[in-house]
PDB file of N, CA and C in Angstrom:
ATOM      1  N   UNK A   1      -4.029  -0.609  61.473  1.00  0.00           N
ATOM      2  CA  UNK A   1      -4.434  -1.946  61.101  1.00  0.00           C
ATOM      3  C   UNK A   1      -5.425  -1.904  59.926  1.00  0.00           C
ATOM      4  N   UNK A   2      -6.039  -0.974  59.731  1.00  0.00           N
ATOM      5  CA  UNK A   2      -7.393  -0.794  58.836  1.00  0.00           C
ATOM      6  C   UNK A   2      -6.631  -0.528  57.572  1.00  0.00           C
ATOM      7  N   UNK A   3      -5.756  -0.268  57.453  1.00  0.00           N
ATOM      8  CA  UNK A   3      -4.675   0.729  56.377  1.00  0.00           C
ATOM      9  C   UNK A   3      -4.001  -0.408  55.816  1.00  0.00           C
ATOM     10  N   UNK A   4      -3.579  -2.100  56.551  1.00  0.00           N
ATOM     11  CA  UNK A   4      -2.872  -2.742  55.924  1.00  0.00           C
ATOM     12  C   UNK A   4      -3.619  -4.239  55.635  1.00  0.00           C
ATOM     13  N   UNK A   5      -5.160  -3.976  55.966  1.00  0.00           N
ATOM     14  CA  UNK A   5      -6.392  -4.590  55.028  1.00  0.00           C
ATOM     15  C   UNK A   5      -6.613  -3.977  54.017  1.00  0.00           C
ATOM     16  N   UNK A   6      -6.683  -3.067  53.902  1.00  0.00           N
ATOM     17  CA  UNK A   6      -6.943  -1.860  52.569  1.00  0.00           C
ATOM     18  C   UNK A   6      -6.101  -2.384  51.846  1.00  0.00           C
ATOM     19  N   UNK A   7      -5.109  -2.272  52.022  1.00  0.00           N
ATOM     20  CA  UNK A   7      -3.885  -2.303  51.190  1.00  0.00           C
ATOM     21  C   UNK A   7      -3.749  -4.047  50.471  1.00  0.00           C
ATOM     22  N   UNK A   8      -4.277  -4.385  51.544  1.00  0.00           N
ATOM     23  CA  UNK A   8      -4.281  -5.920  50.755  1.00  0.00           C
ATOM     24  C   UNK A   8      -5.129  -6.667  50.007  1.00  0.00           C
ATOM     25  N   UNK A   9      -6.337  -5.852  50.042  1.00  0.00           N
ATOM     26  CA  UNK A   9      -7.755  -5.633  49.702  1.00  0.00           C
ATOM     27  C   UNK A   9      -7.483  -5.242  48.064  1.00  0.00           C
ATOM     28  N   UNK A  10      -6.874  -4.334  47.977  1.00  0.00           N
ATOM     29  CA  UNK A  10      -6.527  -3.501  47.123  1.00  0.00           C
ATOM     30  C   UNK A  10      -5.655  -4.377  46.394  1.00  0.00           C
ATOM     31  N   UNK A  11      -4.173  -4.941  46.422  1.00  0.00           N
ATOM     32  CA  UNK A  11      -3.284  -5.580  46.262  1.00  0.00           C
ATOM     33  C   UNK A  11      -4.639  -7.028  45.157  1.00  0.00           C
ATOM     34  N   UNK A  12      -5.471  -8.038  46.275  1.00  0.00           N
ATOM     35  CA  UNK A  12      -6.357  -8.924  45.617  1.00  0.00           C
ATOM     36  C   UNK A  12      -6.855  -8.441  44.548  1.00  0.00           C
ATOM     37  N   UNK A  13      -7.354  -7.094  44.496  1.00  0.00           N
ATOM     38  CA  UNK A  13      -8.281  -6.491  43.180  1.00  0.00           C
ATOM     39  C   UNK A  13      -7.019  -6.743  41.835  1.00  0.00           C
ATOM     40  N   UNK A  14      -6.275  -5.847  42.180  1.00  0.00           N
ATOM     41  CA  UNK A  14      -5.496  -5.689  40.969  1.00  0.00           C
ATOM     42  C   UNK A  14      -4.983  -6.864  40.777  1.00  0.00           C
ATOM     43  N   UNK A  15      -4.965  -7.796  41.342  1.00  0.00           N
ATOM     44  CA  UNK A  15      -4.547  -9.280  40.878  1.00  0.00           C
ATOM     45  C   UNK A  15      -5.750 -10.325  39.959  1.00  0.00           C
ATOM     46  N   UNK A  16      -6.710 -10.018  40.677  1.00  0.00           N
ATOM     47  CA  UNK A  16      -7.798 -10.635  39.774  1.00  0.00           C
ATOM     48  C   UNK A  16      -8.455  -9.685  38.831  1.00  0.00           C
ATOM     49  N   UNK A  17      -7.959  -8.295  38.914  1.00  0.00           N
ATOM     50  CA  UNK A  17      -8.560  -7.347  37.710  1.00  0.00           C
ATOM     51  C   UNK A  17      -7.694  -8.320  36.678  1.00  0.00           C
ATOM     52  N   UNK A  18      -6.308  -8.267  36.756  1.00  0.00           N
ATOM     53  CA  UNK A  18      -4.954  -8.737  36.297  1.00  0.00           C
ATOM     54  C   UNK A  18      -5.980 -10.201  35.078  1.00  0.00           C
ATOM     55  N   UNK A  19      -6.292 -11.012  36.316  1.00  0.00           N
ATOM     56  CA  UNK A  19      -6.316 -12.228  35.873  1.00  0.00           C
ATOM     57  C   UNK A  19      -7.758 -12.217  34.357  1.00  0.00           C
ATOM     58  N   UNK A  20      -8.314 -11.506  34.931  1.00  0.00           N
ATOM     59  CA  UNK A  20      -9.777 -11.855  34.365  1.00  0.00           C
ATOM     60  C   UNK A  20      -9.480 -11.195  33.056  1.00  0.00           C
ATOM     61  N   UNK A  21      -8.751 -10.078  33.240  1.00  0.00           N
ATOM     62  CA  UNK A  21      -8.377  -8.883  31.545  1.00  0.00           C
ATOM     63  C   UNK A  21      -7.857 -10.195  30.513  1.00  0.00           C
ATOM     64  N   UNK A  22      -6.770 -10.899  31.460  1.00  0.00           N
ATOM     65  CA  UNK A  22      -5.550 -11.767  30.661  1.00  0.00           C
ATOM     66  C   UNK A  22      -6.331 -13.187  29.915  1.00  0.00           C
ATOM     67  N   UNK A  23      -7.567 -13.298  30.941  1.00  0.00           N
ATOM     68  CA  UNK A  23      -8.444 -14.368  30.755  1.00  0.00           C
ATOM     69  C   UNK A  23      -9.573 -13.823  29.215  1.00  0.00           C
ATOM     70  N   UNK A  24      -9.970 -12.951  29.402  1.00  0.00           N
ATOM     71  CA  UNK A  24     -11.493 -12.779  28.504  1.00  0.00           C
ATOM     72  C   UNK A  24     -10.956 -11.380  27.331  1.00  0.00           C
ATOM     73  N   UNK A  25     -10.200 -10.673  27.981  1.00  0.00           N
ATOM     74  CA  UNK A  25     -10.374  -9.614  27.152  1.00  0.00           C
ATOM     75  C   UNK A  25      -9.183  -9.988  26.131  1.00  0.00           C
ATOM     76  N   UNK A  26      -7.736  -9.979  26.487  1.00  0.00           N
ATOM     77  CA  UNK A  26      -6.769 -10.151  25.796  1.00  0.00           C
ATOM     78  C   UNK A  26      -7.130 -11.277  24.974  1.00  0.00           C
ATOM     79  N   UNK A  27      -7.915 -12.696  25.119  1.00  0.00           N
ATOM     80  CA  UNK A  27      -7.779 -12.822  23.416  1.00  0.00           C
ATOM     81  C   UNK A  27      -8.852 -12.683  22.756  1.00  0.00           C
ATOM     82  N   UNK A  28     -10.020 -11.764  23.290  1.00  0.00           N
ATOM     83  CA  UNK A  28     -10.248 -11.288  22.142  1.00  0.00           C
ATOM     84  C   UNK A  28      -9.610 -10.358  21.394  1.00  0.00           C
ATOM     85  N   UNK A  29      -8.844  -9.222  22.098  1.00  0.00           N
ATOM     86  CA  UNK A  29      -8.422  -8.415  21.472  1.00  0.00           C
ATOM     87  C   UNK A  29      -7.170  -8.890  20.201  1.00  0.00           C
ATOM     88  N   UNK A  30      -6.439 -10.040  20.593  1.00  0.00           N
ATOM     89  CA  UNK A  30      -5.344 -10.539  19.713  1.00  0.00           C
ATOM     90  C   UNK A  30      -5.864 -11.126  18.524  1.00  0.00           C
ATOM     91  N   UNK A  31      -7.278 -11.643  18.882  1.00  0.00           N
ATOM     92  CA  UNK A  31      -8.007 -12.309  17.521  1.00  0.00           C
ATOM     93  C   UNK A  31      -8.847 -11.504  16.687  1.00  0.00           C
ATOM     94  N   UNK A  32      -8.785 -10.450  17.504  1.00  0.00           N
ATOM     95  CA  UNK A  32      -9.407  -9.305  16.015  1.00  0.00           C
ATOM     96  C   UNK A  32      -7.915  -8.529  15.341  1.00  0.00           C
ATOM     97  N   UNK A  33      -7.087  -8.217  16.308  1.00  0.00           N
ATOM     98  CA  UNK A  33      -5.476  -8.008  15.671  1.00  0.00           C
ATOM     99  C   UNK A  33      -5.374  -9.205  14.694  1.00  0.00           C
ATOM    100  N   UNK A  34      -5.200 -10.608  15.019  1.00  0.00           N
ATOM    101  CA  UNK A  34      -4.577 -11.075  13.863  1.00  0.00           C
ATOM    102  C   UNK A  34      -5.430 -11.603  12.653  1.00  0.00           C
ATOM    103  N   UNK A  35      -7.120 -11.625  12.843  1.00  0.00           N
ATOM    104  CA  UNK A  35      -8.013 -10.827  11.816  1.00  0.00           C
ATOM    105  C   UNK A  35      -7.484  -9.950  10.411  1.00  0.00           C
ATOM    106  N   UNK A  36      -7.249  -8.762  11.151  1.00  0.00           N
ATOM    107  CA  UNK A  36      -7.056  -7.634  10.759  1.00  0.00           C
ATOM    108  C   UNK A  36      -5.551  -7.548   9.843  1.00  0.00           C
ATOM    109  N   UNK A  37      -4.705  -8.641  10.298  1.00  0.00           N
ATOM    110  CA  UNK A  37      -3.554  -8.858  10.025  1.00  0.00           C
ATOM    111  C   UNK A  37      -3.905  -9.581   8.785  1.00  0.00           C
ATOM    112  N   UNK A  38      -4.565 -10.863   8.989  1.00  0.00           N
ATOM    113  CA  UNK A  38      -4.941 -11.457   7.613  1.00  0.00           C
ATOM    114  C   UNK A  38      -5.220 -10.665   6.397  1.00  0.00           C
ATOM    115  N   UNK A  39      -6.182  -9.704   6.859  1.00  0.00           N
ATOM    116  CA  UNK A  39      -7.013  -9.368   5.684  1.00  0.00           C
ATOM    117  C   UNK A  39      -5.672  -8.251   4.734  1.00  0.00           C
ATOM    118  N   UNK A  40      -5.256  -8.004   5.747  1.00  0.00           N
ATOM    119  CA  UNK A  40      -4.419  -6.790   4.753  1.00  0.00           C
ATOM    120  C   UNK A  40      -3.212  -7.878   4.124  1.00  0.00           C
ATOM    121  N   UNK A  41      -2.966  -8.794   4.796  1.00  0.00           N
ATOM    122  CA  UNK A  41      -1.897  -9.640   3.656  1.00  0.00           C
ATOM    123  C   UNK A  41      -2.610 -10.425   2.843  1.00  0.00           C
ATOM    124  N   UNK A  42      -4.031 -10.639   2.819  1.00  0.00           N
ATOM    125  CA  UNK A  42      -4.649 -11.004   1.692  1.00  0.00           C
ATOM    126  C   UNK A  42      -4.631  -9.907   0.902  1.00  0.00           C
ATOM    127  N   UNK A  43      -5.304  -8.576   1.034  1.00  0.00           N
ATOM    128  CA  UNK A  43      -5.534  -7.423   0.130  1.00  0.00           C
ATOM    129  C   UNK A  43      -4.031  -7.402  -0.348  1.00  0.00           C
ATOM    130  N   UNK A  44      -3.328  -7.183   0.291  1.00  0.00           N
ATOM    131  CA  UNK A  44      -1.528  -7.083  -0.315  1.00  0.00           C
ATOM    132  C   UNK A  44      -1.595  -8.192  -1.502  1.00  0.00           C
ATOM    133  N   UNK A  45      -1.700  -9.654  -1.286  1.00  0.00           N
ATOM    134  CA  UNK A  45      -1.560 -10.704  -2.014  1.00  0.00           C
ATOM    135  C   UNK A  45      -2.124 -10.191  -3.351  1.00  0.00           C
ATOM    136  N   UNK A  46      -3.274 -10.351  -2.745  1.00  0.00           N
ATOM    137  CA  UNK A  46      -4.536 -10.232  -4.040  1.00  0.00           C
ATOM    138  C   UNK A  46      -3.790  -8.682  -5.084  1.00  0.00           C
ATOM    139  N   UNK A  47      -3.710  -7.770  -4.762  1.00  0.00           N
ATOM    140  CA  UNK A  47      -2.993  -6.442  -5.419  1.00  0.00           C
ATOM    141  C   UNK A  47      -2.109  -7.122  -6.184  1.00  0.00           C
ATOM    142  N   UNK A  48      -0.726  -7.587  -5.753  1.00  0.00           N
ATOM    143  CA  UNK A  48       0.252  -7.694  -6.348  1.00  0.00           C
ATOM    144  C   UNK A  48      -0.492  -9.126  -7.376  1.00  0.00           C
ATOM    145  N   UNK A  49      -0.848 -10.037  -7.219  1.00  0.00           N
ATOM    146  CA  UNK A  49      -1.458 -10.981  -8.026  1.00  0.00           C
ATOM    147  C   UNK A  49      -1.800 -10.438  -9.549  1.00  0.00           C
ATOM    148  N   UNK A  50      -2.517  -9.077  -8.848  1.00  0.00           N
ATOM    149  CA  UNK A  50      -4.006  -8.432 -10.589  1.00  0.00           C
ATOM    150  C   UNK A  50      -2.699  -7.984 -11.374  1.00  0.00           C
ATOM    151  N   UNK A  51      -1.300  -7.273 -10.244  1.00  0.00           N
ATOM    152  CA  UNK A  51      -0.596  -6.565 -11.392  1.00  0.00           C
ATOM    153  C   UNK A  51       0.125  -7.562 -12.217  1.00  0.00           C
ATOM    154  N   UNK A  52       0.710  -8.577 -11.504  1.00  0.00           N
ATOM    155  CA  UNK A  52       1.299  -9.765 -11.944  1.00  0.00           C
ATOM    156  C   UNK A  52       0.426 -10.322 -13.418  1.00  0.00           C
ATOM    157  N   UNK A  53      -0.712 -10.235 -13.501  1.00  0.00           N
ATOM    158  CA  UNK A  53      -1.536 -10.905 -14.552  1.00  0.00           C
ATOM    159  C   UNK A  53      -1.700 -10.101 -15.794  1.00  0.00           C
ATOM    160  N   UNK A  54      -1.335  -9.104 -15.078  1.00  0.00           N
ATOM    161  CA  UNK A  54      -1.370  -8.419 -16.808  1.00  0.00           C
ATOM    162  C   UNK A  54      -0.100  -8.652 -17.788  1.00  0.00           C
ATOM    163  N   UNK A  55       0.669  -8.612 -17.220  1.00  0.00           N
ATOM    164  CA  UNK A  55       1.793  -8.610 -18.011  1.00  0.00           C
ATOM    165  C   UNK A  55       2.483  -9.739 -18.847  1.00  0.00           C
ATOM    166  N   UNK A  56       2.236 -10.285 -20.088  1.00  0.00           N
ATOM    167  CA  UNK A  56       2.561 -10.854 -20.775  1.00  0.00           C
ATOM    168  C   UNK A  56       3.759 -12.200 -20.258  1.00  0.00           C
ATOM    169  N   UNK A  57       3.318 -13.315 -20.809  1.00  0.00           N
ATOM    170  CA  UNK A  57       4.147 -14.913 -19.978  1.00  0.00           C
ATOM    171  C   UNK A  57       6.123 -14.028 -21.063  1.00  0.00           C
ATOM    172  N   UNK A  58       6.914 -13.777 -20.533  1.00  0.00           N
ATOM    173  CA  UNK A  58       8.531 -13.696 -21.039  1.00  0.00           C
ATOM    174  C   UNK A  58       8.581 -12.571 -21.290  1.00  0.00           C
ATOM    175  N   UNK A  59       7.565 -11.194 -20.959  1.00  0.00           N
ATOM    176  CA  UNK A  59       8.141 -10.421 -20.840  1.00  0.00           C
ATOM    177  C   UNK A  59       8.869  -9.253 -19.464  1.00  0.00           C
ATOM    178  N   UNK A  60       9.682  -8.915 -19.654  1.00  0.00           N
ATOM    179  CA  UNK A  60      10.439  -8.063 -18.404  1.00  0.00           C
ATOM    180  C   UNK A  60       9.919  -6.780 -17.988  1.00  0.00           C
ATOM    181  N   UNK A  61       9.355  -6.385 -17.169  1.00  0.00           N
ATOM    182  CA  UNK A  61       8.930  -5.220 -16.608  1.00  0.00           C
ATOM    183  C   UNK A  61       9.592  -4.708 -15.380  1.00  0.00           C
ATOM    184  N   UNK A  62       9.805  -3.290 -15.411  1.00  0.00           N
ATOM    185  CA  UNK A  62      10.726  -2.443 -14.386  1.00  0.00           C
ATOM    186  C   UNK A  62       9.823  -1.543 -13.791  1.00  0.00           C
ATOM    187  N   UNK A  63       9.317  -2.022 -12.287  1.00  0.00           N
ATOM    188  CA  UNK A  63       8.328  -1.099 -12.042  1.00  0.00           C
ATOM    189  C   UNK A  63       9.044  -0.265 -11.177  1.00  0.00           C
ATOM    190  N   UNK A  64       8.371   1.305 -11.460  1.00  0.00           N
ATOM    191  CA  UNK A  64       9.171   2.458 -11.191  1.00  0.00           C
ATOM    192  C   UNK A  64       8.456   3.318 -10.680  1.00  0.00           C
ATOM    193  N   UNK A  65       6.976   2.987 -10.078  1.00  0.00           N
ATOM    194  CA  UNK A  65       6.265   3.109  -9.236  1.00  0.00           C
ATOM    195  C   UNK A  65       6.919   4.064  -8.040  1.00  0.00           C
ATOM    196  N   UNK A  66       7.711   2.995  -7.881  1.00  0.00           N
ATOM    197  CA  UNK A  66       8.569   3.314  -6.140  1.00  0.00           C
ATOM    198  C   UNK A  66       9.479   4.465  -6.071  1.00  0.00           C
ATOM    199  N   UNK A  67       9.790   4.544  -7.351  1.00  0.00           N
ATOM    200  CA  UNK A  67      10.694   5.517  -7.754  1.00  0.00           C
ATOM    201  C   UNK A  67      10.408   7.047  -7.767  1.00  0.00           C
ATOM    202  N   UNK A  68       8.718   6.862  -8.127  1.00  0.00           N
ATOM    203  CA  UNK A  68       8.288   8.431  -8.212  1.00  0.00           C
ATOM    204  C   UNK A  68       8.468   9.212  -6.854  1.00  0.00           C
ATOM    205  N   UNK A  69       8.826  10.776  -6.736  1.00  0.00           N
ATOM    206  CA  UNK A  69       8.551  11.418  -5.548  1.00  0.00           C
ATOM    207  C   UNK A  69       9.901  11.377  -4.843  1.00  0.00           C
ATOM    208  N   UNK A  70      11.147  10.039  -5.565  1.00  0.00           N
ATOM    209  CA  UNK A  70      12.062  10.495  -4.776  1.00  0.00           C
ATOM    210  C   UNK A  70      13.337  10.622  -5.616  1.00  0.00           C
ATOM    211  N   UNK A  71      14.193  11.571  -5.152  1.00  0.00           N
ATOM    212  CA  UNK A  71      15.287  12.140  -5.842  1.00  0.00           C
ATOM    213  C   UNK A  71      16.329  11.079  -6.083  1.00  0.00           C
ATOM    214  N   UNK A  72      16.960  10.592  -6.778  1.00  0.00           N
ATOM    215  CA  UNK A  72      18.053   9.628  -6.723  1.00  0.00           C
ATOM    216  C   UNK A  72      19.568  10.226  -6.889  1.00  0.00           C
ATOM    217  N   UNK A  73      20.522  10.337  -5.593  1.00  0.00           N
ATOM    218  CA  UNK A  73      21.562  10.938  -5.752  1.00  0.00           C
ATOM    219  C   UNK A  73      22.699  10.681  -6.391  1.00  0.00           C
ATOM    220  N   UNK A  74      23.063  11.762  -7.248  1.00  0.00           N
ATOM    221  CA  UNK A  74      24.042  11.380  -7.842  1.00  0.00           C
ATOM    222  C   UNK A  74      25.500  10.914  -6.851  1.00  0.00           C
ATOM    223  N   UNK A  75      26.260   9.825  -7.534  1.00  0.00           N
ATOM    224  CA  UNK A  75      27.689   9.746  -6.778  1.00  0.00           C
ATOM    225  C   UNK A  75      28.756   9.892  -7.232  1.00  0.00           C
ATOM    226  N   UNK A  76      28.790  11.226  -7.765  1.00  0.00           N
ATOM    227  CA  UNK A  76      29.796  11.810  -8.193  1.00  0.00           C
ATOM    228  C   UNK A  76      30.920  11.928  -7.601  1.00  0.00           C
ATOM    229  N   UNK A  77      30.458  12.451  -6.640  1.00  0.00           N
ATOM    230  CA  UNK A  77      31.917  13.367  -5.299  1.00  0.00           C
ATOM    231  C   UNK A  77      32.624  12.034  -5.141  1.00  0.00           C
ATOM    232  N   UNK A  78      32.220  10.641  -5.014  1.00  0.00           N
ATOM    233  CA  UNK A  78      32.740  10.244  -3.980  1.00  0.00           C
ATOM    234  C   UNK A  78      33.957  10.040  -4.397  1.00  0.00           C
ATOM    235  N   UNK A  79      34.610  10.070  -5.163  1.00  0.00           N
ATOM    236  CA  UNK A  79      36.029   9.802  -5.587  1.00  0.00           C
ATOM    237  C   UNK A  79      36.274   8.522  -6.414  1.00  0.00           C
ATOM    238  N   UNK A  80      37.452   7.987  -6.601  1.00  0.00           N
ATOM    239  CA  UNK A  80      37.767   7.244  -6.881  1.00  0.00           C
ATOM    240  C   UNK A  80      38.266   5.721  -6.343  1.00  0.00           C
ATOM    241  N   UNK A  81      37.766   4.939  -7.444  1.00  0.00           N
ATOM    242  CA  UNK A  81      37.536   3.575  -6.106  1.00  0.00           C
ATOM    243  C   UNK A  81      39.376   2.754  -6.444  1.00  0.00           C
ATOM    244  N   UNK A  82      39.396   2.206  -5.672  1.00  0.00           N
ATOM    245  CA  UNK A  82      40.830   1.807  -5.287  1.00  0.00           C
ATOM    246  C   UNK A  82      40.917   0.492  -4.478  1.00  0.00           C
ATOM    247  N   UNK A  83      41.591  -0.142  -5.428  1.00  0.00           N
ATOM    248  CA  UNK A  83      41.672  -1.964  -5.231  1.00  0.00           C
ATOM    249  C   UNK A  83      42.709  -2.399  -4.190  1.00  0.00           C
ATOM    250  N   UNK A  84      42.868  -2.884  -2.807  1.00  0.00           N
ATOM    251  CA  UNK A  84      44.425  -2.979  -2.264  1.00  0.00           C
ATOM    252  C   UNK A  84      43.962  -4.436  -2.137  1.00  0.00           C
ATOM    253  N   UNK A  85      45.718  -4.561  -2.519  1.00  0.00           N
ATOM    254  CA  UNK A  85      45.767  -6.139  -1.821  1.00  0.00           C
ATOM    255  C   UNK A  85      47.001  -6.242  -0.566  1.00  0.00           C
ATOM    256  N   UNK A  86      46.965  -7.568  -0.017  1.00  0.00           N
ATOM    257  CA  UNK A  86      47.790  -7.606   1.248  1.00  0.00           C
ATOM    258  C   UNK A  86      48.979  -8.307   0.593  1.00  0.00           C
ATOM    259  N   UNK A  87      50.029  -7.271   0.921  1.00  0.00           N
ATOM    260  CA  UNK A  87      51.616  -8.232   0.701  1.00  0.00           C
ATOM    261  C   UNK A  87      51.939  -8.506   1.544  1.00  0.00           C
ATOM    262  N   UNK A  88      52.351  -9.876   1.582  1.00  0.00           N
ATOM    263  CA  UNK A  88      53.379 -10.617   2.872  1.00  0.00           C
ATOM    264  C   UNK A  88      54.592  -9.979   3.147  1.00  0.00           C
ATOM    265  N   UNK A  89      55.089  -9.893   4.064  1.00  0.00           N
ATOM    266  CA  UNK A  89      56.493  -9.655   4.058  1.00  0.00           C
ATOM    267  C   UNK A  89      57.390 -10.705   4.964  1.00  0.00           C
TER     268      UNK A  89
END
């Protein structure tokens, strides 16, 4: 009998541990996450903005940035490309 107070004793805790985390802790924790979320899509914004401003109003720029560090494969092998169409019969 002592074993299935325990147990239910036990069972109440983790229900109001449950409640009180979901109550006080979780949003703080989501409001410093989406904080944290802001600031880096501001810093993102703001970056791409400074590069945006330099560059002259009609002229075209190819940034190739992205490009450094990686190999671009040639597609040689792949053969030859080949057009079908569907005939009725």
């Amino acid at each position: 009998m002592l074993n299935f107070f325990r147990t239910i004793l036990i069972i109440l805790l983790v229900i109001y541990g449950l409640k009180f985390v979901a109550r006080y802790v979780l949003p703080y924790v989501l409001t410093r996450a989406v904080k944290k979320a802001q600031q880096r899509a501001q810093q993102n914004q703001n970056g791409y903005n400074s590069s945006s401003e330099e560059v002259p109003v009609g002229e075209t720029v190819i940034d190739t940035s992205s490009l450094k560090g990686k190999n671009p494969k040639k597609n040689d092998d792949l053969g030859e490309y080949v057009d079908y169409e569907e005939v009725d019969s």
